[in-house]
C-alpha atoms as a PDB file:
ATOM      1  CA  UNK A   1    -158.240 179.992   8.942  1.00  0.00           C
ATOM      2  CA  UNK A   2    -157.667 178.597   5.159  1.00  0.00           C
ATOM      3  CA  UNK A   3    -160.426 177.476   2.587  1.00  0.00           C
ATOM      4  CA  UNK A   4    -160.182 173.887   1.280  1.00  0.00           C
ATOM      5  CA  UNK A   5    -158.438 174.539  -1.604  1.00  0.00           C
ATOM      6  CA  UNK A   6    -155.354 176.331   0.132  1.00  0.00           C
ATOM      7  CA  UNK A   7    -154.941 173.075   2.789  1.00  0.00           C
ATOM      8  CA  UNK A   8    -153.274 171.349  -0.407  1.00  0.00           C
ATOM      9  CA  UNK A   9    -150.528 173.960   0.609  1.00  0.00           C
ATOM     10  CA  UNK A  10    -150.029 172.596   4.244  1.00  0.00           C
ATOM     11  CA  UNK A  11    -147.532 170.439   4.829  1.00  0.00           C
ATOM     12  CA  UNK A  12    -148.442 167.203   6.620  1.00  0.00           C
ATOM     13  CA  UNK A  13    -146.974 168.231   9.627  1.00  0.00           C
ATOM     14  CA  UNK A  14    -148.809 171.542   9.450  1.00  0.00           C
ATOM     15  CA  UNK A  15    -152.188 169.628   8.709  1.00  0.00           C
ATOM     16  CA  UNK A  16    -151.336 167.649  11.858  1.00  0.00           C
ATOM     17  CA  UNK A  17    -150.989 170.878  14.033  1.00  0.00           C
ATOM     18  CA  UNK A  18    -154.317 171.956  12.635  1.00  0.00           C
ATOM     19  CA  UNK A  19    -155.584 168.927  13.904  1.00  0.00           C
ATOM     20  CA  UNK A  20    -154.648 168.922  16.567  1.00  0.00           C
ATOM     21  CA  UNK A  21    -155.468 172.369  17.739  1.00  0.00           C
ATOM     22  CA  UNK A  22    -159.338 171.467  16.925  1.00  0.00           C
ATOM     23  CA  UNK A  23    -159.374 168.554  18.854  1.00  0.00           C
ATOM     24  CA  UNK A  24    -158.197 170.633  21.511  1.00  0.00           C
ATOM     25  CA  UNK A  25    -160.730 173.347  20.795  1.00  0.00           C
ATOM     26  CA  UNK A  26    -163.499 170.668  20.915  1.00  0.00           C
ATOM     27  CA  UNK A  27    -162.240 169.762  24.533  1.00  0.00           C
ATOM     28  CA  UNK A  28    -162.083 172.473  26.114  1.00  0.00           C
ATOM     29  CA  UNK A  29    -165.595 174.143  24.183  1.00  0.00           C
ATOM     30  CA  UNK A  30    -167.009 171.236  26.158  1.00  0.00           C
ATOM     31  CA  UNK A  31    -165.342 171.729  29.391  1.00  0.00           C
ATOM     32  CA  UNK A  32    -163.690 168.501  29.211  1.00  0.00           C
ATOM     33  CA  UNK A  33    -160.344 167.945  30.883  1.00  0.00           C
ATOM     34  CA  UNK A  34    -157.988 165.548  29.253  1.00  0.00           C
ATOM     35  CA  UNK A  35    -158.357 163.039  32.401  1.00  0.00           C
ATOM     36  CA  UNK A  36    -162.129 163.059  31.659  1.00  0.00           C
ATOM     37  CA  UNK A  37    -161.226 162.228  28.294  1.00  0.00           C
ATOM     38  CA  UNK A  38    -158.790 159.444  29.176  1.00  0.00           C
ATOM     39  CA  UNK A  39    -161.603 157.523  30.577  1.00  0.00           C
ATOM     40  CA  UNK A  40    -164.189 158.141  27.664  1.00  0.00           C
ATOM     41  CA  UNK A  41    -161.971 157.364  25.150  1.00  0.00           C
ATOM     42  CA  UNK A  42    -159.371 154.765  26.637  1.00  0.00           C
ATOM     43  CA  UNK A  43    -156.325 157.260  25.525  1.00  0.00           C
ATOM     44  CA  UNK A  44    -153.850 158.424  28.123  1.00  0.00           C
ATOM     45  CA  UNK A  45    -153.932 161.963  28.664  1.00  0.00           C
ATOM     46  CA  UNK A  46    -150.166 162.376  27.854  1.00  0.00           C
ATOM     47  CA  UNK A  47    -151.081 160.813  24.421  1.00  0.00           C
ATOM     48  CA  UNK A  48    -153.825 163.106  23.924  1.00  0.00           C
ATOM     49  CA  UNK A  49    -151.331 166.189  24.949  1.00  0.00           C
ATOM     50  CA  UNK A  50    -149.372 165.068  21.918  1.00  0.00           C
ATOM     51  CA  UNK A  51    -152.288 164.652  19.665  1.00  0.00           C
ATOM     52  CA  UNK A  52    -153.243 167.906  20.991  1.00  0.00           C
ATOM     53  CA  UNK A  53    -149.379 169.516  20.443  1.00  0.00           C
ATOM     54  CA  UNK A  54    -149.354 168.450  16.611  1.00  0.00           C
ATOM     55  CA  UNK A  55    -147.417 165.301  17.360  1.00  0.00           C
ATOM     56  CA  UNK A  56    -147.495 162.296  15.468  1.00  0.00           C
ATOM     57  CA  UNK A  57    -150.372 159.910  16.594  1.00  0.00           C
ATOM     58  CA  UNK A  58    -152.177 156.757  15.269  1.00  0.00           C
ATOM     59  CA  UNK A  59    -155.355 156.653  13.114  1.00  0.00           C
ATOM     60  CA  UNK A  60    -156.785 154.684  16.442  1.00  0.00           C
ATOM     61  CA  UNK A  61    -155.402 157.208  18.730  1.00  0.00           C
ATOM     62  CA  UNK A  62    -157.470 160.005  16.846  1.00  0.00           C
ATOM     63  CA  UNK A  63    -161.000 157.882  16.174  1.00  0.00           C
ATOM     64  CA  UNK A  64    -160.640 156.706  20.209  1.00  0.00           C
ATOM     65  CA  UNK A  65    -160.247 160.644  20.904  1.00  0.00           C
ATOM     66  CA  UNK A  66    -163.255 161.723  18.645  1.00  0.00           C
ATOM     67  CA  UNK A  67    -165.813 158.902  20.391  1.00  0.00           C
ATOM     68  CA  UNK A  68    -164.600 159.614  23.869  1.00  0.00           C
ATOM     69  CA  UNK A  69    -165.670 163.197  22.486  1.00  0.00           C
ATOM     70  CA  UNK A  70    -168.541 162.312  20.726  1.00  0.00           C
ATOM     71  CA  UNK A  71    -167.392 163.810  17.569  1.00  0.00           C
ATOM     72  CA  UNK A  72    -167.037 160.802  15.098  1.00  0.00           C
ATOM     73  CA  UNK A  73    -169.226 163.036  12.933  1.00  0.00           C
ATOM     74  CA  UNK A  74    -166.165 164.527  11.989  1.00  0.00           C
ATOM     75  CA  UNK A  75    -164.962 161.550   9.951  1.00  0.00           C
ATOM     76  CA  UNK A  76    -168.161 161.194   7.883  1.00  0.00           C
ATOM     77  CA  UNK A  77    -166.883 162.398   4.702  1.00  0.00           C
ATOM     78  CA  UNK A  78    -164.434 159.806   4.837  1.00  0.00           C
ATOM     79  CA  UNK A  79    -167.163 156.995   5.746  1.00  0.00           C
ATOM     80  CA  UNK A  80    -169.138 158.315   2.687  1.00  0.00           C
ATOM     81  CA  UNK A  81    -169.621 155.178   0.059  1.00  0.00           C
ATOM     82  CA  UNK A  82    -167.747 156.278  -2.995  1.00  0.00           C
ATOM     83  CA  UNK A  83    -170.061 155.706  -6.206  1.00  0.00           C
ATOM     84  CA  UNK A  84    -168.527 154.099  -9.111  1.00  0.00           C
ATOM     85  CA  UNK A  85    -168.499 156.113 -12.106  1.00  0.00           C
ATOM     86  CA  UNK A  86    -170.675 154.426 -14.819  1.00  0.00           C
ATOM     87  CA  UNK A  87    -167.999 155.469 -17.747  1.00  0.00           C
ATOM     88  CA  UNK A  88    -165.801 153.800 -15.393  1.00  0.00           C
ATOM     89  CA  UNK A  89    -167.660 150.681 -15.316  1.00  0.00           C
ATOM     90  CA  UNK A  90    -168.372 150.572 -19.100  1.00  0.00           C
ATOM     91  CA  UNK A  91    -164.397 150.560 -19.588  1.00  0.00           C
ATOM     92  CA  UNK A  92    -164.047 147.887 -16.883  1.00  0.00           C
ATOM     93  CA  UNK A  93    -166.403 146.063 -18.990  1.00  0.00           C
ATOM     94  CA  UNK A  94    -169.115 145.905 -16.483  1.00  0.00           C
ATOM     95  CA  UNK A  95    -166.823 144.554 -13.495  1.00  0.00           C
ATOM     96  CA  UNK A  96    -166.265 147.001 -10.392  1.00  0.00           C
ATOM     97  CA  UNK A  97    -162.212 147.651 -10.498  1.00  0.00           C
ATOM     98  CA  UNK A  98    -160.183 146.277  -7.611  1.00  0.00           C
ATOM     99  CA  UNK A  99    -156.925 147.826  -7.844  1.00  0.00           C
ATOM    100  CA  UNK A 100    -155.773 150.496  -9.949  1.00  0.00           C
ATOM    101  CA  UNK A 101    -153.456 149.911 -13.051  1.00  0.00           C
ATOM    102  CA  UNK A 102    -151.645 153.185 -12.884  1.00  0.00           C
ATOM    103  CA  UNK A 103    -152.253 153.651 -16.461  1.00  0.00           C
ATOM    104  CA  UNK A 104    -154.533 156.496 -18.076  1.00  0.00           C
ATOM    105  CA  UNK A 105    -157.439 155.987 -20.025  1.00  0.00           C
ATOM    106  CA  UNK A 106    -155.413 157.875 -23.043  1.00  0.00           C
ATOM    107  CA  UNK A 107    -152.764 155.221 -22.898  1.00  0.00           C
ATOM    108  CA  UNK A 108    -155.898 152.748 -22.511  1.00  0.00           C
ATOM    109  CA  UNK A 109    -157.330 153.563 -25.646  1.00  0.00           C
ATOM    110  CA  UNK A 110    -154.172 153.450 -27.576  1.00  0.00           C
ATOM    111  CA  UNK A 111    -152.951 150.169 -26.408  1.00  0.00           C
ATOM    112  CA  UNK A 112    -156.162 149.159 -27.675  1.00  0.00           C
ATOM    113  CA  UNK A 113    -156.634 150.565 -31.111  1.00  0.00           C
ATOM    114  CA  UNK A 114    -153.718 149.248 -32.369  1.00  0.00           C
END
């Protein structure tokens, strides 16, 4: 297994297979066969082979896969509100920011002591 700070040296493809392999772990821990789990989640078996295999799927593909497994769970960290950092809302002046500017706030602060 890794620890979270060595998947930053996975490739994608390797994170993929990793994947992957736990959906496929999940399955069959739960005695599910991948027809089964064609009709709970509305994916074709040979599309959840390839999840399964470490092949390139959709975003879709993988949340239909985790309900028809009952393991949306998984994605909670993502689904997590994001608070916004108060320094970060004093430099915005108060407003929430939209889009980043690309710029750093050391290149911030010099544009505007000038």
């Amino acid at each position: 297994m890794y620890s979270s700070s060595d998947v930053y040296e996975l490739s994608d493809t390797e994170i993929i297979r990793l994947v992957g392999e736990k959906i496929r772990t999940i399955r069959l821990n739960n005695n599910v066969t991948r027809e089964q789990l064609q009709k709970a989640s509305g994916v074709h078996a040979k599309t959840i082979g390839d999840l399964e295999s470490g092949r390139n799927i959709t975003l879709v593909t993988l949340v239909s896969v985790l309900r028809g497994l009952r393991e949306l769970n998984l994605l909670d960290r993502l689904l997590e509100e994001e608070a916004v950092s108060p320094l970060l809302l004093y430099n915005a002046g108060g407003n929430v920011p939209v889009r980043a500017t690309g710029r750093s706030s050391e290149a911030r602060r010099k544009r505007i002591t000038i």
